[in-house]
Protein backbone atom coordinates (compact mmCIF):
# COMPACT_ATOMS: atom_id res chain seq x y z
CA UNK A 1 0.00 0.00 0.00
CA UNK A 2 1.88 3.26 -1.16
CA UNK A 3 0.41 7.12 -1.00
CA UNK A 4 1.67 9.20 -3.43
CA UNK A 5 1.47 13.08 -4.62
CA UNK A 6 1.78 14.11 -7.80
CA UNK A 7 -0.30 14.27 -11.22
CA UNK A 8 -2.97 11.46 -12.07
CA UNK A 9 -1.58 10.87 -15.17
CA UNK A 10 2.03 10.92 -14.55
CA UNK A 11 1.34 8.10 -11.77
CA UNK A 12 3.46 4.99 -12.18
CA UNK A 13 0.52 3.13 -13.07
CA UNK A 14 1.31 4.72 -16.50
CA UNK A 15 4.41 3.08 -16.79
CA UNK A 16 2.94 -0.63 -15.70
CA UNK A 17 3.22 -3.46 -18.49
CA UNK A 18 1.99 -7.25 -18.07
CA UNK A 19 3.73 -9.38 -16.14
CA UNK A 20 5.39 -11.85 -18.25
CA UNK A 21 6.48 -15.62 -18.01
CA UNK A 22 2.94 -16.19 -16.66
CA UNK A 23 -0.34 -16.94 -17.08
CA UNK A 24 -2.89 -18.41 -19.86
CA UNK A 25 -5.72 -16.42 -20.42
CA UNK A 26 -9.47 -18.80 -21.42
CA UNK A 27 -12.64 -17.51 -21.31
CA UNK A 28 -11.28 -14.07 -20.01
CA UNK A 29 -9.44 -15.44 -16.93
CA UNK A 30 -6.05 -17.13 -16.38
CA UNK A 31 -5.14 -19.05 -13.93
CA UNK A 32 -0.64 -19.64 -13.02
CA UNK A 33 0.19 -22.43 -14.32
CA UNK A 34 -2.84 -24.24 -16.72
CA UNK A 35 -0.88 -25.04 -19.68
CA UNK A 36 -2.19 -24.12 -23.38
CA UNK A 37 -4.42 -26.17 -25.13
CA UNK A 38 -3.88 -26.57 -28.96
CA UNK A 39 -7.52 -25.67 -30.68
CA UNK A 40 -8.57 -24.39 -27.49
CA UNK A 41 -8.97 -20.32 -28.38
CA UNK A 42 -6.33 -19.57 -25.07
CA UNK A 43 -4.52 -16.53 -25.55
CA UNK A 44 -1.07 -16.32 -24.09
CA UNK A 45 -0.91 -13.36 -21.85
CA UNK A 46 3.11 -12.39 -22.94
CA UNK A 47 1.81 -12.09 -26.90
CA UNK A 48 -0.68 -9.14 -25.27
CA UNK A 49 0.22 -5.24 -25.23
CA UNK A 50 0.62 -3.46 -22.57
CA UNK A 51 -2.38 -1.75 -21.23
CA UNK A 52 -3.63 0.58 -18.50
CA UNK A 53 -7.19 1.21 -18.42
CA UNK A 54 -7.62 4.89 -17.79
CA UNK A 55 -11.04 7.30 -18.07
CA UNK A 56 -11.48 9.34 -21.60
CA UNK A 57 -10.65 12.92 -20.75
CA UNK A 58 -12.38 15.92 -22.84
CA UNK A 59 -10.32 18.12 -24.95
CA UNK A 60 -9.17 20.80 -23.05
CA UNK A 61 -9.45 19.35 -19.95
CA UNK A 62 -6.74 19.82 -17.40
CA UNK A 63 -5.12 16.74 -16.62
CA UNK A 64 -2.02 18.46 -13.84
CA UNK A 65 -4.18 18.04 -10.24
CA UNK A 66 -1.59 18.08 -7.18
CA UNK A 67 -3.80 15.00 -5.59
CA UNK A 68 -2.78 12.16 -2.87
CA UNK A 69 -3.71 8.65 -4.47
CA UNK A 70 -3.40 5.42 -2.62
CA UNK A 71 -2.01 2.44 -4.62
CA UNK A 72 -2.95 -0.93 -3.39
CA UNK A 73 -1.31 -4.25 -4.47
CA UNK A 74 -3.61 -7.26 -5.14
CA UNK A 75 -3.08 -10.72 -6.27
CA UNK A 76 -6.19 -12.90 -6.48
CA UNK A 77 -6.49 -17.16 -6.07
CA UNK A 78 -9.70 -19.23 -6.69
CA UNK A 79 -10.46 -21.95 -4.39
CA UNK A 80 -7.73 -24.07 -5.19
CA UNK A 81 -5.25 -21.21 -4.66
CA UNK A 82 -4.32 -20.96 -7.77
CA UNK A 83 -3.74 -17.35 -8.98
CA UNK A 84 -6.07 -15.68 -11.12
CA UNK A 85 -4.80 -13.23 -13.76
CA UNK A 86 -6.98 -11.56 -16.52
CA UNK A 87 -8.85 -9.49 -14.42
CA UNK A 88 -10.67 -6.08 -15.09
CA UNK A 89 -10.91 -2.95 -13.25
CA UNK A 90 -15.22 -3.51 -13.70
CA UNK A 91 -14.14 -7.10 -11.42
CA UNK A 92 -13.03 -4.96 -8.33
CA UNK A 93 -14.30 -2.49 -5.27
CA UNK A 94 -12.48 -1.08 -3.54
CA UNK A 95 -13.18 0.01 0.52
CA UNK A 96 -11.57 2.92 2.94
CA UNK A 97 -13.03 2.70 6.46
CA UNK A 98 -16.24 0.93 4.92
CA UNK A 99 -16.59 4.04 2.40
CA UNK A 100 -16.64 2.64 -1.23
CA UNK A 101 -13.88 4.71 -2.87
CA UNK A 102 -13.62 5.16 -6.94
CA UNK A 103 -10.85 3.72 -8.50
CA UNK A 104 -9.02 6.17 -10.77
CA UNK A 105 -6.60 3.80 -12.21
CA UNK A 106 -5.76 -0.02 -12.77
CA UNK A 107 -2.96 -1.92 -14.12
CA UNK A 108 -0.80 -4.76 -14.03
CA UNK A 109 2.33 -4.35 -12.52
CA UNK A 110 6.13 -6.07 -12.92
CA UNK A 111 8.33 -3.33 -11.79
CA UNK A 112 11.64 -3.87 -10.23
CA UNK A 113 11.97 -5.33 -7.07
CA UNK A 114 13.95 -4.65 -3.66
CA UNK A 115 13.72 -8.49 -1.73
CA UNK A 116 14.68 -9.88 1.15
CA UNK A 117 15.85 -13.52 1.48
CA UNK A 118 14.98 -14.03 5.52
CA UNK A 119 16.58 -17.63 5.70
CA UNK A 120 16.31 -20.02 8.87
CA UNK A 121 19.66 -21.53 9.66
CA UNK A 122 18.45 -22.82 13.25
CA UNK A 123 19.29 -26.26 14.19
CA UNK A 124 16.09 -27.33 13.31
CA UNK A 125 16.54 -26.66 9.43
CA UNK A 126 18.72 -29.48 9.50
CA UNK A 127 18.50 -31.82 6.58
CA UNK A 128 15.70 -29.27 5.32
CA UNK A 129 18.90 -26.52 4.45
CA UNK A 130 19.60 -28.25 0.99
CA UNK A 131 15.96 -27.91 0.03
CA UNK A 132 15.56 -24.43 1.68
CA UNK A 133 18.62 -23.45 -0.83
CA UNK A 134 17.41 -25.18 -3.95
CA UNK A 135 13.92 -22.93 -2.93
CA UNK A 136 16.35 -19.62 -2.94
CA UNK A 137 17.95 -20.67 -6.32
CA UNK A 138 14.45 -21.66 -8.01
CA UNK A 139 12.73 -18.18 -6.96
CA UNK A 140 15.71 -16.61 -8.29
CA UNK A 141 14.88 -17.77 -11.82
CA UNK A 142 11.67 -14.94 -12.01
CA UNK A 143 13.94 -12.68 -11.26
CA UNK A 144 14.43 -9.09 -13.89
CA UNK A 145 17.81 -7.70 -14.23
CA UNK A 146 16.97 -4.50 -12.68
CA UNK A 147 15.97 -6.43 -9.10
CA UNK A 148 17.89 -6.22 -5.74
CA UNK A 149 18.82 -8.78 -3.46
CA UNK A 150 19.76 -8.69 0.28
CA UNK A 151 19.99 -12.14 2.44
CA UNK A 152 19.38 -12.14 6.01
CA UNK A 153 19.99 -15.89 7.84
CA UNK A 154 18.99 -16.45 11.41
CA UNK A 155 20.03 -18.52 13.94
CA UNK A 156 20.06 -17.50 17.64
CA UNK A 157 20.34 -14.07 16.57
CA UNK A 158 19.75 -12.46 12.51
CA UNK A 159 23.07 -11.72 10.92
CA UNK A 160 22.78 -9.45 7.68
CA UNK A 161 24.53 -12.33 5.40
CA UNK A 162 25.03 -9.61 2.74
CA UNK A 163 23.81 -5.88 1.26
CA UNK A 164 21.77 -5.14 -1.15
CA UNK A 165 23.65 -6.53 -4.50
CA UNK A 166 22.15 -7.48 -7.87
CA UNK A 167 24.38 -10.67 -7.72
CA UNK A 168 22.37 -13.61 -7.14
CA UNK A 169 25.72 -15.76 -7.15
CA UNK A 170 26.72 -13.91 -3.73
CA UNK A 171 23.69 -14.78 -2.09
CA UNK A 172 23.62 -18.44 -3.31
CA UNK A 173 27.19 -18.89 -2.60
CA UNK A 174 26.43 -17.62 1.15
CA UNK A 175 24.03 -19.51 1.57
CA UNK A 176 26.01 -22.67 0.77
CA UNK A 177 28.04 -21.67 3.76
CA UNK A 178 25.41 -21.59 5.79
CA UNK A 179 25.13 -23.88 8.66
CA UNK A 180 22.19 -25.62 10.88
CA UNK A 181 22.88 -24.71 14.53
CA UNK A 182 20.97 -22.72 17.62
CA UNK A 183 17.54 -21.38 18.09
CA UNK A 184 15.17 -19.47 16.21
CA UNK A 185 15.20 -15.65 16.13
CA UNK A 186 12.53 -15.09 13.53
CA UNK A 187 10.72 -12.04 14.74
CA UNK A 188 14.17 -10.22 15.24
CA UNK A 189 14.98 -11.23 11.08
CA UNK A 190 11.97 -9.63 10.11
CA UNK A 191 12.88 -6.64 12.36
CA UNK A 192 16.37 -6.70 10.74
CA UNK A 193 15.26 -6.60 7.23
CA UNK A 194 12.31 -4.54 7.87
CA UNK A 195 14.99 -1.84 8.53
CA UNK A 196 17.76 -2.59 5.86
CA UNK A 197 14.68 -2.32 3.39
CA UNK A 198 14.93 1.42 4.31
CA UNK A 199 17.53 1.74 1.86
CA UNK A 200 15.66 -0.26 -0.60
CA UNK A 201 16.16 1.64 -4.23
CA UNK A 202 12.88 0.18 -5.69
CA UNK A 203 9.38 1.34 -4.85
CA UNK A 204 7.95 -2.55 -4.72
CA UNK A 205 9.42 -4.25 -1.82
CA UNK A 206 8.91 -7.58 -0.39
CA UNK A 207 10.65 -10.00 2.21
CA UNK A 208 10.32 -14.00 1.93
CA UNK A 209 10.95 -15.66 5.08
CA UNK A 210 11.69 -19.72 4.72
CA UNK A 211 11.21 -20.78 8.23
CA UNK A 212 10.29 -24.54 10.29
CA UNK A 213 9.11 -22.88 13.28
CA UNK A 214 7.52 -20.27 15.74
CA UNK A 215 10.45 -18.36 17.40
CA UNK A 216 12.31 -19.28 20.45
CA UNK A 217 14.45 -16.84 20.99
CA UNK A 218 13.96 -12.96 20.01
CA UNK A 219 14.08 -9.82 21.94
CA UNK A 220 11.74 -8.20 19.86
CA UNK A 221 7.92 -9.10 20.19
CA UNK A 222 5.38 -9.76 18.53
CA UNK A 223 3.21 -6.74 19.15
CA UNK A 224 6.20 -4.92 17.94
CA UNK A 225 6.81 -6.78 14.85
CA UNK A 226 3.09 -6.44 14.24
CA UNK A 227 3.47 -2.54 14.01
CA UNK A 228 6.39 -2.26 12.69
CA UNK A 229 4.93 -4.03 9.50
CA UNK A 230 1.93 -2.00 9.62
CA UNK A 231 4.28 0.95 9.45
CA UNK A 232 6.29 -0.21 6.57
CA UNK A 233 5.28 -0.59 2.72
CA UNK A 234 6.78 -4.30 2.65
CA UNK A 235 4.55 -7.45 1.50
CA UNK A 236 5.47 -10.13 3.35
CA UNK A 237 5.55 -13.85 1.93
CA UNK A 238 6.09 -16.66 4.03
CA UNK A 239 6.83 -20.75 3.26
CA UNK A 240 6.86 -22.42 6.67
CA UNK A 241 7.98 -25.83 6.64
CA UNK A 242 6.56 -27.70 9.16
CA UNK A 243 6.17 -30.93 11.25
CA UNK A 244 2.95 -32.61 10.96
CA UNK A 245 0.70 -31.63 13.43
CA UNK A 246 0.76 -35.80 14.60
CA UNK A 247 4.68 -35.09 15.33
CA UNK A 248 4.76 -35.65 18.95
CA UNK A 249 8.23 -33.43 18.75
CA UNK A 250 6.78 -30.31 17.63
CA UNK A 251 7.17 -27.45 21.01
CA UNK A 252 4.64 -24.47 21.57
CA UNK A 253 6.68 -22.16 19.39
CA UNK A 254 6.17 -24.52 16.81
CA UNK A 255 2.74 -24.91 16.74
CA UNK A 256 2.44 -21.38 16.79
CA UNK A 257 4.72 -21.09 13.76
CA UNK A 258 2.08 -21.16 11.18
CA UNK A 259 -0.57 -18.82 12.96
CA UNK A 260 2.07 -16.50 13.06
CA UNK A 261 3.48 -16.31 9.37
CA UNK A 262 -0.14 -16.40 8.43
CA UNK A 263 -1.07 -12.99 10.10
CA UNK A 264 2.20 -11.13 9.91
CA UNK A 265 2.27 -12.12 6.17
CA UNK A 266 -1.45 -11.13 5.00
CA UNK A 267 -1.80 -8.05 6.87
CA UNK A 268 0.83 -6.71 4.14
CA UNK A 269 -1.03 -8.24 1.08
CA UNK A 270 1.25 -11.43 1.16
CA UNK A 271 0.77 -14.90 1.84
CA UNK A 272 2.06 -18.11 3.74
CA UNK A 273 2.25 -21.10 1.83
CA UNK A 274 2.86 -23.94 4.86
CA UNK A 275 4.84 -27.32 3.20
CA UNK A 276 5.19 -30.78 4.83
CA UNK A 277 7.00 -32.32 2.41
CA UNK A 278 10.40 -30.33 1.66
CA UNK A 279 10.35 -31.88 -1.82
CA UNK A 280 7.89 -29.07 -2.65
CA UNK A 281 10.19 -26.27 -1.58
CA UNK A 282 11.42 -25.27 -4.79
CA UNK A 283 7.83 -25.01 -6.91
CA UNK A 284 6.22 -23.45 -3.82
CA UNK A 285 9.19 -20.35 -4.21
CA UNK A 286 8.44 -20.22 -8.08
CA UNK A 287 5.13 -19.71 -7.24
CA UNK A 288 5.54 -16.85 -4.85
CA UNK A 289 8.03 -15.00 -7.67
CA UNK A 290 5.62 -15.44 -10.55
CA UNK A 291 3.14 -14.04 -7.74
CA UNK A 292 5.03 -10.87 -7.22
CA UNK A 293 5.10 -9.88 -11.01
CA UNK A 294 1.59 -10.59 -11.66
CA UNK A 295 -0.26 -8.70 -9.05
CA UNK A 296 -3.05 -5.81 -9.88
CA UNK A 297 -1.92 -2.21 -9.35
CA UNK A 298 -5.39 -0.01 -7.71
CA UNK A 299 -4.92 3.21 -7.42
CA UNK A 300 -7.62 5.73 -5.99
CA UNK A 301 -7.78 9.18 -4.69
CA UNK A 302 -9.27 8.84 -0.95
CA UNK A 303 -12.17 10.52 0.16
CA UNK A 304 -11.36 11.10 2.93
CA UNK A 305 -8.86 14.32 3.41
CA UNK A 306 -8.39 14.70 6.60
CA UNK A 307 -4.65 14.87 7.38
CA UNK A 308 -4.44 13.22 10.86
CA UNK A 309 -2.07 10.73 10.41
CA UNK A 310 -4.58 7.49 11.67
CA UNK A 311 -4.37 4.06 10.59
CA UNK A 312 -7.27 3.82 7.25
CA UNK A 313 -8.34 0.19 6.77
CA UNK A 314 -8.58 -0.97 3.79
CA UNK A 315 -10.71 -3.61 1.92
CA UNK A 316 -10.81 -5.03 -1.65
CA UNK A 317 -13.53 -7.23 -3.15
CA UNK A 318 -13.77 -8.96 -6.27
CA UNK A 319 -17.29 -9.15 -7.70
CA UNK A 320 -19.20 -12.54 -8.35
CA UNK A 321 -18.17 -13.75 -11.61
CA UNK A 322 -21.12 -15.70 -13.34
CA UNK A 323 -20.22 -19.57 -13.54
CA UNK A 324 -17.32 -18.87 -11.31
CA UNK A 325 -16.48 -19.88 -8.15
CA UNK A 326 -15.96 -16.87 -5.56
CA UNK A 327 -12.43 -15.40 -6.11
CA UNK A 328 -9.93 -14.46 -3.10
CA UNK A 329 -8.12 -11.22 -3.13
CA UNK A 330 -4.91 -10.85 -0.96
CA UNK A 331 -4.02 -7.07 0.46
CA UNK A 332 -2.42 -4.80 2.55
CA UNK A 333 -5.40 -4.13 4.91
CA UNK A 334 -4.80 -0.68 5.54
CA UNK A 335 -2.09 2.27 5.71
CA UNK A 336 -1.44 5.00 8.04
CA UNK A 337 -2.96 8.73 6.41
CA UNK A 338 -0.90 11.90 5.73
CA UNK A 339 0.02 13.84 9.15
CA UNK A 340 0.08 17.57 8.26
C-alpha cells in the first residue's frame, strides 16, 4: 500500500506493463500455471500489449491536479489457490473505512523489485537446508535484471549475510556456507530486514521468510513486529515448513509457527504457503516469484482528506463472476494517512 502526490496521469501506473512468463488467459481469466491447449482459443498473456485502463478525458481538460492517491497491491487465487490473472478494473471495489472509494486507475504491474531472502539456519533446518537453498535458487529464476537482493539468515540471533547486490551468485554462494545450529530468532529477522529495506532503491518491496518454526528466541515481540509491518510498505511472503501436526516433537513455538506467518504475512497483502514435504520447496518459491510480477496495481484518490495521520483500513472485493467460483483477493489491509 503506497500514498503518493503528484499528477494522475504521470502516476506509475502509466508506466505498468503485463507481467510476463505467466499466465494463460481462457474464457477471459487465467489461472498460473494451466498449460495451453492446442484448438482451445487460449490466448497467451506475454503475446498481449501493454495496457492501462484509464477514463477518456475531454479536450481541453486539465489533466495536472496536485492530488494524494493510494495504490494498493492485489493478487487474487480461486479456491484451489491458484492465482487468477486476466482481471478487469469492472471485477473490483475497492473500501476505505467501509466508504466505497472510486478507483481512478488499474494496471498490471512487474516493476523492479527490492527483496529480502529471511533464511532459517536454526538447528532445526537441518537436513531441510539443501531444500531451503534449492527454494532460494528456483525463486531466483523470475527474477528481472533490474531487481535487488539482500539475504538475512537467522540462527540465535539475525546476521545481515550480505547488502543489497544485484548478484544472485553472492547470495547463493552464502548460503552454501550456511550452517544448521541454535535457536530461532525469527521475529528479530523480520525486524532486521524490515529496517535494511529502508535503503531499498525500488518502490515494490517484499521479504520472503523460509522458516520450520515459531520463534524461540527474540528480543523483539510480537506486538512490535506487528506494528512495525503495519508501518512499513513491505509485503510479506512466508513458506513455513513444518512438522505434521501428529509429530509428537513439535514445542509451543512450533505450533504457533504457522498462525504467526499467516497474520504477519497477509496483513501486508502477502501470503504463507505452509509445506510438509520439503520436496515441494522449490515449486512453492516459483510460485511466490511469478506471484510478485503478476499482481493488480489499484490506485484511488481517498475521500477522505483529513490529514491526521490514523491508521485507514482498507478492503478489496472482487465481484461474483457468473459460472465462477468466488475469487480471493490478498491485500495490505490498511495504511497509516498523511500527518500535516
Amino acid at each position: 500500500m503506497r500514498l503518493i502526490r503528484g499528477d494522475l496521469t504521470n502516476s506509475p501506473l502509466a508506466l505498468i506493463t503485463l507481467a510476463s512468463g505467466i499466465g494463460f488467459l481462457f474464457g477471459g481469466l487465467a489461472f498460473a500455471g494451466d498449460p495451453v491447449l492446442p484448438g482451445s482459443g487460449a490466448v497467451d498473456l506475454k503475446t498481449r500489449p501493454p495496457q492501462v485502463q484509464q477514463r477518456d478525458t475531454p479536450r481541453g481538460a486539465v489533466l495536472s491536479v496536485d492530488v494524494e492517491m493510494a495504490l494498493v497491491n492485489v493478487t487474487v487465487t480461486d479456491p484451489m489457490g491458484r492465482m487468477v490473472t486476466g482481471l478487469t478494473e469492472d471485477h473490483f471495489r475497492v473500501f476505505e473505512d467501509k466508504v466505497e472509494q472510486g478507483i481512478q486507475q488499474f494496471g498490471a504491474e512487474d516493476s523492479p523489485l527490492s527483496m529480502a531472502i529471511v533464511f532459517d539456519a536454526s538447528g532445526s533446518m537441518g537436513y531441510k537446508m539443501s531444500k531451503a537453498r534449492e527454494a532460494v535458487a528456483q525463486f531466483f529464476k523470475t527474477a528481472n535484471p533490474e531487481d535487488e537482493f539482500f539475504l538475512v539468515s537467522f540462527n540465535n540471533r539475525p546476521d545481515l549475510a550480505t547488502g543489497f547486490t544485484r548478484s544472485l551468485e553472492e547470495i547463493q554462494n552464502r548460503l552454501t556456507f550456511t550452517e544448521s545450529k541454535g535457536r530461532t530468532a525469527l521475529l528479530d529477522a523480520i525486524y532486521l530486514a524490515l529496517n535494511k529495506m529502508k535503503e531499498a532503491k525500488n518502490q515494490q518491496k517484499a521479504l520472503l521468510v523460509i522458516s520450520d518454526g515459531g520463534d524461540n528466541s527474540s528480543r523483539y515481540t510480537e506486538r512490535e513486529i506487528k506494528r512495525l509491518v503495519r508501518e512499513s510498505d513491505v509485503q510479506i511472503y512466508a513458506i513455513g515448513i513444518y512438522e505434521p501436526f501428529s509429530h509428537r516433537s513439535r514445542t509451543p513455538e512450533e505450533m504457533a509457527g504457522p498462525g504467526l506467518l499467516t497474520e504477519i504475512a497477509e496483513q501486508t497483502g502477502g501470503r504463507q504457503f505452509p509445506v510438509e514435504n520439503i520436496n515441494e520447496l522449490p515449486d512453492i518459491a516459483e510460485k511466490i516469484g511469478i506471484e510478485l510480477r503478476n499482481q493488480y496495481v489499484i490506485g484511488y484518490v481517498p475521500t477522505n482528506e483529513q490529514r491526521d495521520g490514523k491508521w485507514r483500513r482498507v478492503k478489496v472485493e472482487v465481484k461474483k463472476i457468473r459460472g465462477m467460483p468466488q475469487l480471493r483477493p490478498y491485500f495490505r489491509d490498511g495504511y497509516y494517512g498523511p500527518s500535516r
